[in-house]
Protein backbone atom coordinates (compact mmCIF):
# COMPACT_ATOMS: atom_id res chain seq x y z
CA UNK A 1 4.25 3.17 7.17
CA UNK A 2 6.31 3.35 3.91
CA UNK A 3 6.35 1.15 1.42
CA UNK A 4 9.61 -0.28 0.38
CA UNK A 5 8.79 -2.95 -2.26
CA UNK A 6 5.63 -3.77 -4.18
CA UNK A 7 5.58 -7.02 -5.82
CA UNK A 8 9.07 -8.09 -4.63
CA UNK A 9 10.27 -4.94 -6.61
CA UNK A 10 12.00 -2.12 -4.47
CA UNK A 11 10.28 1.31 -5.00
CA UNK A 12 11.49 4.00 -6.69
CA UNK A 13 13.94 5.64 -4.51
CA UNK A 14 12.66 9.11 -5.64
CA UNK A 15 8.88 8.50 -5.25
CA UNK A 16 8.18 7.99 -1.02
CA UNK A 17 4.98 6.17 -0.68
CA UNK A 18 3.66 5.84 2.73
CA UNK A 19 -0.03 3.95 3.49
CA UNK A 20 -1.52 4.76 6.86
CA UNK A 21 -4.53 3.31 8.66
CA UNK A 22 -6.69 5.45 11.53
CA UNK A 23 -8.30 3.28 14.10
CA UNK A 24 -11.71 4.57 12.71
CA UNK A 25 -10.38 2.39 9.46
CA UNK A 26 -10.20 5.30 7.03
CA UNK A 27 -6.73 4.49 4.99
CA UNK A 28 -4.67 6.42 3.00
CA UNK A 29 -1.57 7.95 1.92
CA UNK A 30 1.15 9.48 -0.74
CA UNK A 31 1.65 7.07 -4.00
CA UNK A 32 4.79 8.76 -4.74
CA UNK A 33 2.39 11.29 -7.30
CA UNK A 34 -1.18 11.17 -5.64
CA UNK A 35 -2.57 11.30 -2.17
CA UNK A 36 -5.10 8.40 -2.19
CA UNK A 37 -7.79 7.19 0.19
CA UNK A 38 -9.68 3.68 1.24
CA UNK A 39 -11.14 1.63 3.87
CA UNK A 40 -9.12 -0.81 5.90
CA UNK A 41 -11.62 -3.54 6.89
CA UNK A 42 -10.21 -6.64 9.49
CA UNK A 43 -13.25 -8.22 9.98
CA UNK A 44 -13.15 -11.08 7.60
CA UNK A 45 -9.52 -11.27 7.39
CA UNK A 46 -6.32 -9.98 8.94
CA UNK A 47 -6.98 -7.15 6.41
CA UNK A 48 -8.66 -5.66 3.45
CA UNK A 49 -8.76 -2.89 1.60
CA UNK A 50 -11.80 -0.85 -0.04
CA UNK A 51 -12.22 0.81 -3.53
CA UNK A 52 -9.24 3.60 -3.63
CA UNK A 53 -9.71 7.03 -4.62
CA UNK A 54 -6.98 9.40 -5.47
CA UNK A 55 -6.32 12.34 -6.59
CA UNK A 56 -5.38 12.94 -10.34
CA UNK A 57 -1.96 14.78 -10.27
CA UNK A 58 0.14 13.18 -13.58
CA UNK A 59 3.96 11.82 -12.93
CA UNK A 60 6.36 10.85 -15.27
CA UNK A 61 5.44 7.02 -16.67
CA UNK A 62 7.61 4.98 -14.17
CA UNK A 63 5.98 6.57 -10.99
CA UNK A 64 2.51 6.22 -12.45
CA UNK A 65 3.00 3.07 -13.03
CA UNK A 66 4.35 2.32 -10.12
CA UNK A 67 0.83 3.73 -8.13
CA UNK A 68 -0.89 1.13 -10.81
CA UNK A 69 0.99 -1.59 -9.31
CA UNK A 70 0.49 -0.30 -5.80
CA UNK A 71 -3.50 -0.22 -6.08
CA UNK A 72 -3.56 -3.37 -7.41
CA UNK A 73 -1.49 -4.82 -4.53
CA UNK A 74 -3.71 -2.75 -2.21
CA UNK A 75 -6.93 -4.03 -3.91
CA UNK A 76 -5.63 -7.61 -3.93
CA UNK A 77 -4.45 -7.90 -0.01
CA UNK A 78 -6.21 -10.16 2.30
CA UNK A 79 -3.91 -10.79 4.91
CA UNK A 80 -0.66 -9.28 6.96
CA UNK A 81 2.73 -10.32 8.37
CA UNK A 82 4.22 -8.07 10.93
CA UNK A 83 7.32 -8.07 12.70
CA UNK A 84 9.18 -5.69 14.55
CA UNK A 85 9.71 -2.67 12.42
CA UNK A 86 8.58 -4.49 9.28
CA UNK A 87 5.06 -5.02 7.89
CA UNK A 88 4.22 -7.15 4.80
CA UNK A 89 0.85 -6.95 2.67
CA UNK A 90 0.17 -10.72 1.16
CA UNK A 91 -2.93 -12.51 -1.22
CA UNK A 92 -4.85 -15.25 -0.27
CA UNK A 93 -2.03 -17.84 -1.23
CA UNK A 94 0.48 -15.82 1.12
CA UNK A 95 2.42 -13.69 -2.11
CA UNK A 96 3.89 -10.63 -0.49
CA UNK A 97 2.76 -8.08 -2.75
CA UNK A 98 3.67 -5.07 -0.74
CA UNK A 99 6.59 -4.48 1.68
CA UNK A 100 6.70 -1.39 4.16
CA UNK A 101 8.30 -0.37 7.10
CA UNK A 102 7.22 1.43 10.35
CA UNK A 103 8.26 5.56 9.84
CA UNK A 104 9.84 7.49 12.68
């Protein structure tokens, strides 16, 4: 997948962010500056995501803190909307908080 918004903001255009998930649950992807790495868990809810580690390659202050706002949205997700091509992240009220779309 790559992520297109975050917080009803579009992403920065230069930075591709992409989150995959591998039926054994391990998650992961590109931040746009780090590779990063979690747990997807659907047991308790459509999903959820574990603690995220990542590696600790600087950007300039824009990207970084747009991977701040995109482990936050990760941390904060308990639920999913998908349809067709389209895949949105949402809290337990139903806020989309992160907005991605299926790669080729």
């Amino acid at each position: 997948w790559t992520v297109t918004g975050i917080g009803g903001k579009p992403t920065i255009s230069a930075a591709r962010i992409s989150l995959s998930i591998a039926p054994e649950r391990r998650a992961g992807g590109n931040s746009g500056c780090n590779s990063y790495f979690t747990e997807a868990s659907f047991e308790n809810a459509p999903v959820r995501f574990g603690p995220i580690a990542a590696t600790r390659m600087a950007c300039g202050p824009e990207v970084m803190a747009q991977e701040t706002a995109l482990f936050e949205a990760l941390a904060a997700t308990t639920g999913n909307k998908a349809s067709g091509r389209t895949l949105h992240l949402h809290d337990a009220a139903g806020v989309p908080l992160i907005s991605l779309v299926r790669s080729p």
